[in-house]
PDB file of N, CA and C in Angstrom:
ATOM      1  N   UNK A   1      22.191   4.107 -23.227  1.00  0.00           N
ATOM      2  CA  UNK A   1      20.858   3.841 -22.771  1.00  0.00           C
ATOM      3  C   UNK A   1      20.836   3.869 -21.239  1.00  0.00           C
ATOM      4  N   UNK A   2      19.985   4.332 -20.881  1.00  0.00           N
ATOM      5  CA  UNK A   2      19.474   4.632 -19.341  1.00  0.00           C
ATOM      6  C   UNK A   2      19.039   3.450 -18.531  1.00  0.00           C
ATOM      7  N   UNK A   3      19.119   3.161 -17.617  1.00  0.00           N
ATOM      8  CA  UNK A   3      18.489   2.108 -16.712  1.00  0.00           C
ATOM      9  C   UNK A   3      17.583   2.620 -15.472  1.00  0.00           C
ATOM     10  N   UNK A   4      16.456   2.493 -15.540  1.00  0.00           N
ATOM     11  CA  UNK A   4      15.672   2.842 -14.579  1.00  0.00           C
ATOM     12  C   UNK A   4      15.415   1.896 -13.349  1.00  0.00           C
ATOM     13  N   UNK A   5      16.054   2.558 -12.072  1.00  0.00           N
ATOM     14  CA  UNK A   5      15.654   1.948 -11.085  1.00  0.00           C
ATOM     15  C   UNK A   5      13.669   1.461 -10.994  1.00  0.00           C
ATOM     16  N   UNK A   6      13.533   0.335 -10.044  1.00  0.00           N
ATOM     17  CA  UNK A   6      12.348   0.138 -10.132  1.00  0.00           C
ATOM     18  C   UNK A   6      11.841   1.725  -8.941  1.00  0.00           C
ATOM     19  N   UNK A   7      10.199   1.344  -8.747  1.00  0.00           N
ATOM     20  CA  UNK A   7       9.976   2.300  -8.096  1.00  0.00           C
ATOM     21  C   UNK A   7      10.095   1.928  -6.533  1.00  0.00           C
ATOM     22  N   UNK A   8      10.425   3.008  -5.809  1.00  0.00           N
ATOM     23  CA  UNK A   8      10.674   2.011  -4.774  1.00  0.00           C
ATOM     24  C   UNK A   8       9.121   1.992  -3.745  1.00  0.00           C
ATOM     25  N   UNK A   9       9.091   0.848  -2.619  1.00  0.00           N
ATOM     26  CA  UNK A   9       7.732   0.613  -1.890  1.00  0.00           C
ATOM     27  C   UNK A   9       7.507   2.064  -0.903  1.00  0.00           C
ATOM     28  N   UNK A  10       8.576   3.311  -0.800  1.00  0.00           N
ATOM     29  CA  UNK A  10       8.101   3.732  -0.062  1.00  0.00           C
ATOM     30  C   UNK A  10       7.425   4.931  -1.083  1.00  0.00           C
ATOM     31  N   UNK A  11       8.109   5.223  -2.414  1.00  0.00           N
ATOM     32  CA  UNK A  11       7.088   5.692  -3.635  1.00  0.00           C
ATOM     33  C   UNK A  11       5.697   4.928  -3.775  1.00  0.00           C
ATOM     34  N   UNK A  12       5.620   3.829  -3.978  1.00  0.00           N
ATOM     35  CA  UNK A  12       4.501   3.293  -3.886  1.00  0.00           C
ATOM     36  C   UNK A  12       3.009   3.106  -2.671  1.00  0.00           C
ATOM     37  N   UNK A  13       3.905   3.978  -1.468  1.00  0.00           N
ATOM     38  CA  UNK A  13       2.753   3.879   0.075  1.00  0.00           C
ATOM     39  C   UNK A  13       2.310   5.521  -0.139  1.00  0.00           C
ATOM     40  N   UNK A  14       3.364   6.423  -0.685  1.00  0.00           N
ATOM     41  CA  UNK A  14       2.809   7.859  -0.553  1.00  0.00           C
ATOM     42  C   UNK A  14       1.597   7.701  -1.533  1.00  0.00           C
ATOM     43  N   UNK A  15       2.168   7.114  -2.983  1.00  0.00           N
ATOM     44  CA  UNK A  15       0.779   7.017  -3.824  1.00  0.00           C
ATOM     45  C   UNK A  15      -0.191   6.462  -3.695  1.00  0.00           C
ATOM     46  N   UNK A  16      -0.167   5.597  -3.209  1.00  0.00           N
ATOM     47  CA  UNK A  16      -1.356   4.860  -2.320  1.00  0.00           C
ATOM     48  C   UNK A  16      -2.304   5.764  -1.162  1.00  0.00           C
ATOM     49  N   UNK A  17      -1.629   6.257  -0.650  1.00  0.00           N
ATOM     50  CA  UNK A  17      -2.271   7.462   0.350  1.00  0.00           C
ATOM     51  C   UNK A  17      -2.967   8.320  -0.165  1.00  0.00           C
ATOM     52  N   UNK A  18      -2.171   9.012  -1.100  1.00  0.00           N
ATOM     53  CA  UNK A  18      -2.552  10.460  -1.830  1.00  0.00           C
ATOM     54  C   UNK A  18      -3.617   9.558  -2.666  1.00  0.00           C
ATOM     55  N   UNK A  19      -3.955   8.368  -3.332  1.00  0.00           N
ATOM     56  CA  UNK A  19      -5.041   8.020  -4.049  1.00  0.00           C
ATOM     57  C   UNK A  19      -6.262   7.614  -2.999  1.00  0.00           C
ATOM     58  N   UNK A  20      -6.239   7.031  -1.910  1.00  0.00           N
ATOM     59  CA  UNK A  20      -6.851   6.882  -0.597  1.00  0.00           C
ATOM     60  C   UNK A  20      -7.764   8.116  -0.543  1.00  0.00           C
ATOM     61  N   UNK A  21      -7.051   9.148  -0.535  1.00  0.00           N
ATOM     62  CA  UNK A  21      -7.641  10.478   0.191  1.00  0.00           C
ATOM     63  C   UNK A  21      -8.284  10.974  -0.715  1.00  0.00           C
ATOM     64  N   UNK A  22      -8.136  11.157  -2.092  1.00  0.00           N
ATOM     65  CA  UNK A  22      -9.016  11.481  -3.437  1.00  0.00           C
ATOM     66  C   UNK A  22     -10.203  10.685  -3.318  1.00  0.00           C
ATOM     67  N   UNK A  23     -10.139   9.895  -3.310  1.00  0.00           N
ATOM     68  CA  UNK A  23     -11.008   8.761  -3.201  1.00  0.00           C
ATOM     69  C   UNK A  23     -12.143   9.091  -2.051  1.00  0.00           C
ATOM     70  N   UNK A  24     -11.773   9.952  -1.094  1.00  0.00           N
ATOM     71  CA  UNK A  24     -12.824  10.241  -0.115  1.00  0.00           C
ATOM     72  C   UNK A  24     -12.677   9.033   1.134  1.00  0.00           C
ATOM     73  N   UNK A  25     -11.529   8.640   0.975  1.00  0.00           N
ATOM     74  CA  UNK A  25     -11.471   7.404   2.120  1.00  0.00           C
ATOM     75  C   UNK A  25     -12.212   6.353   2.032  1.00  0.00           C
ATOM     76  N   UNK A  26     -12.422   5.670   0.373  1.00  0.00           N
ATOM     77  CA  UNK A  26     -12.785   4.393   0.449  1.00  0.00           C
ATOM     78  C   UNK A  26     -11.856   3.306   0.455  1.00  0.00           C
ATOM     79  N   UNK A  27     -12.555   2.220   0.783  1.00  0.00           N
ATOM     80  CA  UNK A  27     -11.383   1.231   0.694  1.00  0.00           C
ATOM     81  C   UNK A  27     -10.115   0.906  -0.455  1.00  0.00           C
ATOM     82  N   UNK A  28      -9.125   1.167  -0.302  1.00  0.00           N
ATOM     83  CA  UNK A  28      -7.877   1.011  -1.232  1.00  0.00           C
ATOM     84  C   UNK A  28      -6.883  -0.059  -0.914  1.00  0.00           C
ATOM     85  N   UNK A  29      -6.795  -0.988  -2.149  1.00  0.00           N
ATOM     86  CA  UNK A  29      -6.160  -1.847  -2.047  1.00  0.00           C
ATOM     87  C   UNK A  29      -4.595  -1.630  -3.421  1.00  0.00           C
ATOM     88  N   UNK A  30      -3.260  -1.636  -2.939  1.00  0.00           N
ATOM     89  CA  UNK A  30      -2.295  -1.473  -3.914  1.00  0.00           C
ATOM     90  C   UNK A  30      -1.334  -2.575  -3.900  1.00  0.00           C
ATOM     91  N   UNK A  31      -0.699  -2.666  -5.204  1.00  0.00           N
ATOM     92  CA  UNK A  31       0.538  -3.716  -5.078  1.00  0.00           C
ATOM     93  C   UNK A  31       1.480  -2.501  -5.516  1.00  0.00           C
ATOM     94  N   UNK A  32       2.804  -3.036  -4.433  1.00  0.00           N
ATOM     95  CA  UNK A  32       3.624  -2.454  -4.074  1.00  0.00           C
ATOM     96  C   UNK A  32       4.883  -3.097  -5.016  1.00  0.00           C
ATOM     97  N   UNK A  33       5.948  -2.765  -5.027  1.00  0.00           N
ATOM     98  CA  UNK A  33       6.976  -3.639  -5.374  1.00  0.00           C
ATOM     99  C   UNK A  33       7.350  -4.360  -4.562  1.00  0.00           C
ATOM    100  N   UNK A  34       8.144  -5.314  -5.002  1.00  0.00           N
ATOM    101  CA  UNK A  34       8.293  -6.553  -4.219  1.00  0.00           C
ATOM    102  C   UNK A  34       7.384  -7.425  -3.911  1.00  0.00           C
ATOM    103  N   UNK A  35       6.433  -7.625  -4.231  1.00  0.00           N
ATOM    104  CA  UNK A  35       5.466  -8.348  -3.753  1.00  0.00           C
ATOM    105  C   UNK A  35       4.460  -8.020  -2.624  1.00  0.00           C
ATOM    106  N   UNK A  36       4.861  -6.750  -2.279  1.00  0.00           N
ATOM    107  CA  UNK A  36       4.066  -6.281  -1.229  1.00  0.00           C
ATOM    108  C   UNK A  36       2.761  -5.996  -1.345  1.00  0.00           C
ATOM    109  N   UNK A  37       1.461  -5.817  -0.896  1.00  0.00           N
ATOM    110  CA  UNK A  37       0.622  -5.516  -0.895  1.00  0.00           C
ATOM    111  C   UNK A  37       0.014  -4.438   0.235  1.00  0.00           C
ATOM    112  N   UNK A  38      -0.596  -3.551  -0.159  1.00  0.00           N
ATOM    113  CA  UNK A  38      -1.301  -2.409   1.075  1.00  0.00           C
ATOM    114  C   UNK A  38      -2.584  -2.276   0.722  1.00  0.00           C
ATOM    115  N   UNK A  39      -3.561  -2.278   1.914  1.00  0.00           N
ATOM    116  CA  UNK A  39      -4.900  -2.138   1.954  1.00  0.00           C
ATOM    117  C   UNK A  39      -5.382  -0.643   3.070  1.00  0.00           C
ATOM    118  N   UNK A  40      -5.635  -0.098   2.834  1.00  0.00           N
ATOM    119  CA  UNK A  40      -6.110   1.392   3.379  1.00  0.00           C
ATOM    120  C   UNK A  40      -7.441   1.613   3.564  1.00  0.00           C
ATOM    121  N   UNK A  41      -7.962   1.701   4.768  1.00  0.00           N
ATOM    122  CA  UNK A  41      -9.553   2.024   4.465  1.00  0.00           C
ATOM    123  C   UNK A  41      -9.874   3.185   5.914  1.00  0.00           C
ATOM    124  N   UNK A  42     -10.600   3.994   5.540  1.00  0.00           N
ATOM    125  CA  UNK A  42     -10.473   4.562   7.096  1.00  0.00           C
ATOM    126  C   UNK A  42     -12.650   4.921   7.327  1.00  0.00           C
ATOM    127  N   UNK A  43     -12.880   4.436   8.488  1.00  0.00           N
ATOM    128  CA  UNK A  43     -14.000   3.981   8.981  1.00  0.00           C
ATOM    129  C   UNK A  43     -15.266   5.390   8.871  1.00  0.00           C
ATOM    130  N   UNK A  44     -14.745   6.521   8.763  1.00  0.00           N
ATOM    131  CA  UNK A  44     -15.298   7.161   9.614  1.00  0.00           C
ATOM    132  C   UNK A  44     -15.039   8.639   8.460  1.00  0.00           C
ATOM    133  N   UNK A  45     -15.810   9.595   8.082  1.00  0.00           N
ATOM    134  CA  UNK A  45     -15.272  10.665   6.967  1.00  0.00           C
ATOM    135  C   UNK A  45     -14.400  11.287   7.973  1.00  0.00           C
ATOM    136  N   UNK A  46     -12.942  11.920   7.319  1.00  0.00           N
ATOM    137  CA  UNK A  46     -11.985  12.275   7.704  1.00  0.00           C
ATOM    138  C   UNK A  46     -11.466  11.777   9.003  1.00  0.00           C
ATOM    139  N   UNK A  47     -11.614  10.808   9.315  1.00  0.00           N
ATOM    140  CA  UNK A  47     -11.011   9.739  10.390  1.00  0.00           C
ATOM    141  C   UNK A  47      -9.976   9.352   9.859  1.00  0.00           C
ATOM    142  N   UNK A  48      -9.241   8.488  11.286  1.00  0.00           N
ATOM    143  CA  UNK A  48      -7.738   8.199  10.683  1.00  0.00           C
ATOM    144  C   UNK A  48      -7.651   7.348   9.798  1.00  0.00           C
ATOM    145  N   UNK A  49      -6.903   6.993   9.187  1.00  0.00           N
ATOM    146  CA  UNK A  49      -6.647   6.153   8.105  1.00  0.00           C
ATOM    147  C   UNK A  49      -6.244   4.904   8.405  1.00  0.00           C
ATOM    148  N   UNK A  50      -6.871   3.300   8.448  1.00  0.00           N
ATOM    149  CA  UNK A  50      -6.353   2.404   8.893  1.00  0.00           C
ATOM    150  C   UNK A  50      -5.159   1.516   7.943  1.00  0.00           C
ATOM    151  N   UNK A  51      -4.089   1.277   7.853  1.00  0.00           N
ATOM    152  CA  UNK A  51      -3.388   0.227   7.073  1.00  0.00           C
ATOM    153  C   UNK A  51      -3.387  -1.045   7.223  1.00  0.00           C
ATOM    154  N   UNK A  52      -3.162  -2.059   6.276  1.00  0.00           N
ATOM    155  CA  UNK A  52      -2.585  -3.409   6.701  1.00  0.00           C
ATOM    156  C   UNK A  52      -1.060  -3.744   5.730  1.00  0.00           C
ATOM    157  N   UNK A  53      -0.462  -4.193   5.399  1.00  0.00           N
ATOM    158  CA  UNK A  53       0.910  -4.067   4.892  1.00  0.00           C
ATOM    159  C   UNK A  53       0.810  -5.757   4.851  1.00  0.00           C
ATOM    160  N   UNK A  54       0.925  -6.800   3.334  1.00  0.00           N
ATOM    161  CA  UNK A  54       1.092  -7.730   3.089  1.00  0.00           C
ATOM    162  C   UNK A  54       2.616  -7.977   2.587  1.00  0.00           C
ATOM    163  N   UNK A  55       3.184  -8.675   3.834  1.00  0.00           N
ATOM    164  CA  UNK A  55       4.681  -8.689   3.080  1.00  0.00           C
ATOM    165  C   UNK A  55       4.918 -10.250   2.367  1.00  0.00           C
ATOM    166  N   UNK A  56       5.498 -10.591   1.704  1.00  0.00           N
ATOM    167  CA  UNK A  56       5.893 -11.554   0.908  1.00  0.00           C
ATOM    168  C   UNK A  56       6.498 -12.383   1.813  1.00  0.00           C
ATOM    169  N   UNK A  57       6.644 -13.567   1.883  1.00  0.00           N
ATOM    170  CA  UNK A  57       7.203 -14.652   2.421  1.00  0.00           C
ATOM    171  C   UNK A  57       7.917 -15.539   1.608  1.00  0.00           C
ATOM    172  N   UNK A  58       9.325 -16.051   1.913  1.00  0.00           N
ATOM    173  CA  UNK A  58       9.824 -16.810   1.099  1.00  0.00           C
ATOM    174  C   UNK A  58       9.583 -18.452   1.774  1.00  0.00           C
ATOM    175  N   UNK A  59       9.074 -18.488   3.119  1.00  0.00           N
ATOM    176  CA  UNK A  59       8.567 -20.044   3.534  1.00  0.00           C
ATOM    177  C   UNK A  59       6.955 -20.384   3.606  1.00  0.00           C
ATOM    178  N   UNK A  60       6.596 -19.476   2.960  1.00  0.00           N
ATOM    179  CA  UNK A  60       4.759 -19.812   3.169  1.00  0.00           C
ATOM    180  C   UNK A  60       4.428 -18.550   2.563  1.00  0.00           C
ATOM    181  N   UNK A  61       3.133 -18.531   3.184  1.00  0.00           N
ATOM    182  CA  UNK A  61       2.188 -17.335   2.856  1.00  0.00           C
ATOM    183  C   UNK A  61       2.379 -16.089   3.169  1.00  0.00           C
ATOM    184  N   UNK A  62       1.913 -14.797   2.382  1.00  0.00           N
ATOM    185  CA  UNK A  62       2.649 -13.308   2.962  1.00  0.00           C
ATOM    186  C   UNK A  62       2.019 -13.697   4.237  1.00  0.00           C
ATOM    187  N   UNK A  63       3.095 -12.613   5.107  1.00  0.00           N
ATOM    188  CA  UNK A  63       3.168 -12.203   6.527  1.00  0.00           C
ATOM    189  C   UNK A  63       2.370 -11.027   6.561  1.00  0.00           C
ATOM    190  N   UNK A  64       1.146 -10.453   7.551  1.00  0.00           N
ATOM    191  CA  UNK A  64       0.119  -9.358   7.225  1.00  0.00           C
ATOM    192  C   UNK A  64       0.772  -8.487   8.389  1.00  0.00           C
ATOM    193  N   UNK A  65       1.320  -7.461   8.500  1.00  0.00           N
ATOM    194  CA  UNK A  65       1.304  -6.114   9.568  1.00  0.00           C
ATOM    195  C   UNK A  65       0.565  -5.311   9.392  1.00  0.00           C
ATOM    196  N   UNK A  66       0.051  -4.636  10.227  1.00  0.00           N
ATOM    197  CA  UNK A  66      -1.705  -3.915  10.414  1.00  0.00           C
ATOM    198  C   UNK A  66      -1.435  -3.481  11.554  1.00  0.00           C
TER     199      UNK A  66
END
């Protein structure tokens, strides 16, 4: 029997993107592995794409990079 690695978070930011952009650049929110969270929204049609990146915390609340 096979063991499948999980998927990893940087599989999980391309798909997040590539679903972002189908989407026509509405707001996208994904859970990542690990506990991560990504929010994508970009302001403007074919404008840049803004991120925020919710990382998990093991002493409090996720830590937000944006």
């Amino acid at each position: 029997m096979h063991e499948f690695e999980p998927v990893s978070p940087t599989y999980g930011i391309s798909e997040a993107v590539v679903a972002h952009r189908l989407r026509g650049g509405a707001r996208l929110r994904a859970n990542l592995p690990g506990g991560y969270r990504l929010a994508l929204r970009t302001r403007e049609l074919h404008g840049p794409v803004q991120a925020a990146l919710a990382a998990p915390s093991p002493t409090g609340p996720p830590f937000l990079i944006s």
